[in-house]
Structure formats: C-alpha cells, structure tokens
Protein backbone atom coordinates (compact mmCIF):
# COMPACT_ATOMS: atom_id res chain seq x y z
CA UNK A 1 123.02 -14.06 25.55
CA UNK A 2 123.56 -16.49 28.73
CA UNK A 3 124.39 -13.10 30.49
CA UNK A 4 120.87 -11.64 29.52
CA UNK A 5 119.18 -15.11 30.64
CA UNK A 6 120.97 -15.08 33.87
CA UNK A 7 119.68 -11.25 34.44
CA UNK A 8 115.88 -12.43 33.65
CA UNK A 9 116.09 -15.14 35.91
CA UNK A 10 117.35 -12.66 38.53
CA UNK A 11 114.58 -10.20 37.59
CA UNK A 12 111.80 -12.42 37.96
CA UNK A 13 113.12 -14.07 41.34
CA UNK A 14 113.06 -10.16 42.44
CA UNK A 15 110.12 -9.80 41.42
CA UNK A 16 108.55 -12.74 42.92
CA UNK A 17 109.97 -11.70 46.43
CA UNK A 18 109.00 -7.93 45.88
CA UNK A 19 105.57 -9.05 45.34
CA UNK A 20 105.19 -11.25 48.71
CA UNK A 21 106.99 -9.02 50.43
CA UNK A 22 104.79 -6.35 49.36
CA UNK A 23 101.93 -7.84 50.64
CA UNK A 24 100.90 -6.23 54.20
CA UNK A 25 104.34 -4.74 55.11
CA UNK A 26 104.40 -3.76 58.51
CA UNK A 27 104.34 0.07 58.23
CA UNK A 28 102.77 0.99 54.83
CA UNK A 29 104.08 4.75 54.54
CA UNK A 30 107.83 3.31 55.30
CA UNK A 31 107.84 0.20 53.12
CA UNK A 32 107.35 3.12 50.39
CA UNK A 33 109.39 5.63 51.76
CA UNK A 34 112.51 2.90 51.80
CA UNK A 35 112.05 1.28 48.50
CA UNK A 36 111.97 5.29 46.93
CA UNK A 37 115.48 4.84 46.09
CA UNK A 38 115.49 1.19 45.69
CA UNK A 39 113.24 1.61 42.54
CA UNK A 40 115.14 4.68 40.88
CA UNK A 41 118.43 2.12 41.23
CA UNK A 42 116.71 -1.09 39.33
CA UNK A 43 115.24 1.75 36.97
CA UNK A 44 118.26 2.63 36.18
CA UNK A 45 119.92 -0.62 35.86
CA UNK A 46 117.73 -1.15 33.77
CA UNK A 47 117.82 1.77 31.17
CA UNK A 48 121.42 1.02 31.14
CA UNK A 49 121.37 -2.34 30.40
CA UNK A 50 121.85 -2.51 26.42
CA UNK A 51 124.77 -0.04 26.43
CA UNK A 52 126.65 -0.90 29.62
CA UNK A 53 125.23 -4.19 30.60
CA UNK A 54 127.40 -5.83 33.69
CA UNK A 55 128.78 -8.98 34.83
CA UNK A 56 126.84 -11.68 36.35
CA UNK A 57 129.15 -11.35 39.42
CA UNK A 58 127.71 -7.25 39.31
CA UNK A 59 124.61 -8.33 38.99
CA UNK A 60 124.29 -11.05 41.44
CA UNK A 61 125.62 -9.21 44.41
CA UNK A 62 123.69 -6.33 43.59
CA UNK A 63 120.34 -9.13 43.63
CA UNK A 64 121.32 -10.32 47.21
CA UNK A 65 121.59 -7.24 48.69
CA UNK A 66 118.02 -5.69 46.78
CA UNK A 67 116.86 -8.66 48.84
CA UNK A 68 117.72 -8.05 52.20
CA UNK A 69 116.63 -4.69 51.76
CA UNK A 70 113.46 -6.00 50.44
CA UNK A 71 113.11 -7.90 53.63
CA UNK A 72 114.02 -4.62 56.21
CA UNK A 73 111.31 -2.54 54.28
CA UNK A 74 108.88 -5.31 54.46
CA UNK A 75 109.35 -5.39 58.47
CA UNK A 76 111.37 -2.02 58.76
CA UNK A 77 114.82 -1.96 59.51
CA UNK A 78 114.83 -1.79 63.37
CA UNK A 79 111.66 -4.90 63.79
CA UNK A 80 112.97 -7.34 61.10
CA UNK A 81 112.69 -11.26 63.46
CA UNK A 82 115.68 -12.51 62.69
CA UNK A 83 116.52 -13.19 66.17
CA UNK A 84 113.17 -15.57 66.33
CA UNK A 85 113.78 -16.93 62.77
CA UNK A 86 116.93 -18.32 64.40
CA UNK A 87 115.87 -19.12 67.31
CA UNK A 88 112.87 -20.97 66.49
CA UNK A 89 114.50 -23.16 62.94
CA UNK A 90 117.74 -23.54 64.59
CA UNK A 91 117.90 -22.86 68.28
CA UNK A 92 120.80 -19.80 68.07
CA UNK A 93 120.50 -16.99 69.97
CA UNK A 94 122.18 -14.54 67.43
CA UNK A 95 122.28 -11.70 69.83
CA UNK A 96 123.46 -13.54 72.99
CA UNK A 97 125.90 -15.04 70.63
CA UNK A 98 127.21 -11.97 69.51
CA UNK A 99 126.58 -9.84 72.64
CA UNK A 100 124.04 -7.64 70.78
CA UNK A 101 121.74 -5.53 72.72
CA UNK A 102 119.55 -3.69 70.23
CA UNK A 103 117.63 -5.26 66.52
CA UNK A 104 121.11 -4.74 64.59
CA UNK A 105 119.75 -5.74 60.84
CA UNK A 106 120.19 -2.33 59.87
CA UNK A 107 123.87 -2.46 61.30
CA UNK A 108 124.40 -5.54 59.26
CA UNK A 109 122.75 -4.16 55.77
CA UNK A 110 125.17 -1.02 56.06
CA UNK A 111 128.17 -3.34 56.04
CA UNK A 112 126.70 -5.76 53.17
CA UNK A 113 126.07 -2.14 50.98
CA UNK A 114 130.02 -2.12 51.25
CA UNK A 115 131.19 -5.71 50.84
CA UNK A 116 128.21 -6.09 48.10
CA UNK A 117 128.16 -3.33 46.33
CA UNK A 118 132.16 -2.88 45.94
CA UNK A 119 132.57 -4.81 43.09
CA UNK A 120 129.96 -3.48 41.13
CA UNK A 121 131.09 0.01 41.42
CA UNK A 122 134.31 -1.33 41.01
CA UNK A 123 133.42 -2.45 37.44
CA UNK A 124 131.44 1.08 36.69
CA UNK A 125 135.02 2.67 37.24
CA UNK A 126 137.11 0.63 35.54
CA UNK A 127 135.24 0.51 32.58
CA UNK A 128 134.00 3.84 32.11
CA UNK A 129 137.08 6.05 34.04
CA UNK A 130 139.27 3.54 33.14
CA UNK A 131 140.53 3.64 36.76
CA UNK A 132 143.16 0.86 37.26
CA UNK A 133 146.18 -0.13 39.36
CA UNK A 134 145.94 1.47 43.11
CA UNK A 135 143.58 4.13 42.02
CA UNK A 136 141.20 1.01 40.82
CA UNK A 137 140.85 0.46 44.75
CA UNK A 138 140.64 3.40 46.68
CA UNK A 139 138.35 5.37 43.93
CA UNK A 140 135.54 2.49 44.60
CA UNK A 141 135.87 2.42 48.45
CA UNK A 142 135.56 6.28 48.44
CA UNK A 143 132.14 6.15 46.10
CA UNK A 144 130.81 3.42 48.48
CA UNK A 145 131.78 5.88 51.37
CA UNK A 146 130.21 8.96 49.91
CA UNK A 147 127.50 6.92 49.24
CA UNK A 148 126.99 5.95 52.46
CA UNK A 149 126.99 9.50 53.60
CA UNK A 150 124.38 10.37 51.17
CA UNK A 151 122.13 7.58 51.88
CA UNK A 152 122.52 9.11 55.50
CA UNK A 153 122.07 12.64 54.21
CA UNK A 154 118.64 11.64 52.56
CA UNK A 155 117.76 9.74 55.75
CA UNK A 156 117.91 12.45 57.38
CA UNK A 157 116.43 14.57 55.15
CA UNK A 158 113.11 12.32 55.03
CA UNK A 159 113.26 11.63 58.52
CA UNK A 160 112.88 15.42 59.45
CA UNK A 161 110.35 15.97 56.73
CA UNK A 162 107.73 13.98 57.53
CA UNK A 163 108.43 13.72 61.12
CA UNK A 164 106.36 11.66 63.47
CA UNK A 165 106.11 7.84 63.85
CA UNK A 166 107.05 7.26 59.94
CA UNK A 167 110.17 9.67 60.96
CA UNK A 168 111.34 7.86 63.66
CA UNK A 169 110.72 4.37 61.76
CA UNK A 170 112.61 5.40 58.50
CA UNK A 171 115.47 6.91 60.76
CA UNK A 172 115.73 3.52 62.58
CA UNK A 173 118.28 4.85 65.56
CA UNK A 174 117.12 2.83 68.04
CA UNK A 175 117.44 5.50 70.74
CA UNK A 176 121.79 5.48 69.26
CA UNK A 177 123.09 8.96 68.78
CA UNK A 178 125.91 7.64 66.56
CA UNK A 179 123.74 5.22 64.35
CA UNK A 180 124.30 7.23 61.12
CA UNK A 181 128.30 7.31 61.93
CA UNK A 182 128.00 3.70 62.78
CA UNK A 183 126.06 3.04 59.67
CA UNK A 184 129.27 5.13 57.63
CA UNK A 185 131.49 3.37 59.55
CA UNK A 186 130.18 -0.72 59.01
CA UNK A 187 129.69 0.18 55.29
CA UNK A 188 133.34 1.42 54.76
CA UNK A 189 134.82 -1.39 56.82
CA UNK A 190 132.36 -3.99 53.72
CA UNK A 191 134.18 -1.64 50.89
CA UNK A 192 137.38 -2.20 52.34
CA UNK A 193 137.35 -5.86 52.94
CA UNK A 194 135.73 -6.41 49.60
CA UNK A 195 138.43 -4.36 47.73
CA UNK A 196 141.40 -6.37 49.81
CA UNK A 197 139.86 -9.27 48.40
CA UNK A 198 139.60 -8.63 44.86
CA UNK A 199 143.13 -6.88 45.17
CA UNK A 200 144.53 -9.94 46.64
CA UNK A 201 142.48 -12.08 43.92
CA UNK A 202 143.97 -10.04 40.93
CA UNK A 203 147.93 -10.05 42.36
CA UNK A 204 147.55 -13.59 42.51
CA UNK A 205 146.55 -14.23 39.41
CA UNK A 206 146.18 -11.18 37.02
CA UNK A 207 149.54 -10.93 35.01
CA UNK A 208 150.19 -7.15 34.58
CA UNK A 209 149.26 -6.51 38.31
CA UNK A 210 152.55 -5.01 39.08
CA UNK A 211 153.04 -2.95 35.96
CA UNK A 212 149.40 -1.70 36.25
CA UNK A 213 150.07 -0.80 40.13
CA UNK A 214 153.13 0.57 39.53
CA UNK A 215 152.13 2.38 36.26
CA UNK A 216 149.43 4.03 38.20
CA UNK A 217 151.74 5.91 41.10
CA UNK A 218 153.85 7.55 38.39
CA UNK A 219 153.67 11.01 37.87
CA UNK A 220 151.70 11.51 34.23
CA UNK A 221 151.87 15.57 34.14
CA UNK A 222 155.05 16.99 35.82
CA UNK A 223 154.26 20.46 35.16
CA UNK A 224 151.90 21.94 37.80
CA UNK A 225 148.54 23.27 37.22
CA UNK A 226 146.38 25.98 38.28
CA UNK A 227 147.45 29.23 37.56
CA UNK A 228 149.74 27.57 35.15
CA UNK A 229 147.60 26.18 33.34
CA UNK A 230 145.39 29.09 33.82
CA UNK A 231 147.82 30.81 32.01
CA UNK A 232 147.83 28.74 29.01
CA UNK A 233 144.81 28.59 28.45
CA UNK A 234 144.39 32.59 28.11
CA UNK A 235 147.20 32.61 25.65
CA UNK A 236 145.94 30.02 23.53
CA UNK A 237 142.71 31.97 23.73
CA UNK A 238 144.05 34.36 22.23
C-alpha cells in the first residue's frame, strides 16, 4: 500500500512538470518526437504495475531521470540554459569549470540513463531471469548498453526520416562526428559505476554474497550442446 502511495505521489509530481513543461516547448515537432518513447515507457510501467510492481528505489530513479528528459525535450537537448541557470542563481561557470566547449546536457543525460536506470533493470532481471551472483551484474550493464545503442539506432533512424531542421535538432550532434559513440560510451561508464556500487553495497552486507557469486561461475551443464543436443532431441523425437 505505502509503495502504491509513494508511486501516485510520483505520478502526479510527473505530471505536474510534464504539463508546464509542455507548455510552449521550444521546437514543437521535437518536444513530440523525443517524448515518443518516453510515453510508450510510463505506458508500460504502467500496464505492468499490478503484476510486477517495483521498488520505490526503481521507481524513484526512474522519476528523476523522466525529469531531466522532460526538461531537454522542453528546450531540446543541445539549447537546454543550464549554463545561465548557474550562472545567474549561483555565479558558476559550469563549462569554464569543467573545460566544456559545446551545450553538453545531452552528454550528461546519456551517463544518468546508465547510473539511473541500472538498478531498475537490475531488479527486472533478478526477479524475472532470476539472474544472480556475477551474472546479476554484467547481464544489467549489457541491457543498459544495448539500450543505448538502440536509443542511438532510433535516433538515427528519425533523424534521417524526417530530415531538415527537426532532423538535425532530434540528432543533437553539435557539429561531433562521434556524439552517438560518445553518447554509448558516457551511458556504459553510468551502468558500470552504478553496478560497482550496488555490488560493493551487497558484499558488504548481503550474507550469501560469496556463495551466490561463487555458485554462479560453476559449470551447471558439463555436457556440450549443439549438435549434441541436436542429437537428442531427434532421438527422443522419435
């Protein structure tokens, strides 16, 4: 019950920001073009939610990151002011700071997809694939990497179909030939780091860790399979 509350309260704070956010975006066309797959993702979140309903930890990270990408369709990736927002309330110049020379939001959301959305997927595999031990890490980082290609894939994709100005604004390159391997890159690095830290988190303090780790490096079928098991399978056919 508290963890249906906690989801409503989420929901309607999304809401809230969708809504202002929705109001007079600065490209139109694009604000719909990048909340396309934003929408099928809550939609299915939630369909889901009576059988497989997730943890508030899930669902929280997966809230703060629906925001910031609320906030790069409003402006578009490449034009969201965060370098006046920070300049102006607190007198930082973020990219003198951090030697930027180009908008790098985008650069930034690609590596939050990662650290973010880690856990979550994390969750989906152990509790559906019952992936645990070593496997329990890698497997996650991998979907948040193929992910990431996707995402880059569809980019792409949209980018050459409808061409032109909304093209080059979905695409958000910024005149960088490498921004979709940079984009790969940032949000593997996020996976990674996230999964240290919940692997770190859980040998500290999760009592089977070892025997789970260890348990999930041993060999389960010795015999090999392929034509092997090819060949099984046509005799028991028969």
């Amino acid at each position: 019950m508290q963890n249906k509350y906690f989801l409503m309260t989420l929901a309607c704070f999304f809401l809230i920001v969708f809504s202002i956010l929705a109001i007079s975006p600065h490209d139109r066309s694009d604000w719909m073009l990048e909340n396309l797959l934003a929408v099928i993702f809550i939609f299915t979140l939630a369909i889901s939610y009576r059988k497989f309903p997730l943890s508030k930890v899930s669902y929280g990270l997966i809230f703060i990151f629906l925001i910031l990408h609320e906030i790069g369709a409003h402006y578009t990736y490449s034009k969201v002011p965060y370098q006046i927002f920070f300049q102006d309330n607190f007198g930082i110049d973020v990219n003198g700071m951090l030697g930027w020379e180009r908008n790098n939001f985008d650069r930034v959301i690609h590596f939050l997809f990662g650290f973010l959305l880690a856990y979550p997927i994390r969750e989906f595999y152990y509790r559906i694939a019952n992936t645990k031990g070593f496997w329990g890490y890698l497997f996650p980082l991998e979907l948040v990497m193929a992910a990431s290609m996707m995402f880059e894939l569809f980019e792409w994709a949209a980018a050459a179909y409808f061409g032109g100005e909304l093209g080059v604004a979905y695409l958000g390159t910024q005149g960088d030939v490498w921004d979709a391997h940079k984009d790969m890159l940032l949000a593997s690095i996020g996976g990674a780091i996230a999964m240290l830290i919940i692997l770190l988190i859980n040998w500290k303090w999760q009592r089977d860790f070892h025997y789970e780790w260890d348990k999930s490096l041993k060999i389960k079928e010795k015999e090999p399979l392929g034509e092997n098991k090819l060949s099984e399978m046509l005799k028991d056919s028969h």
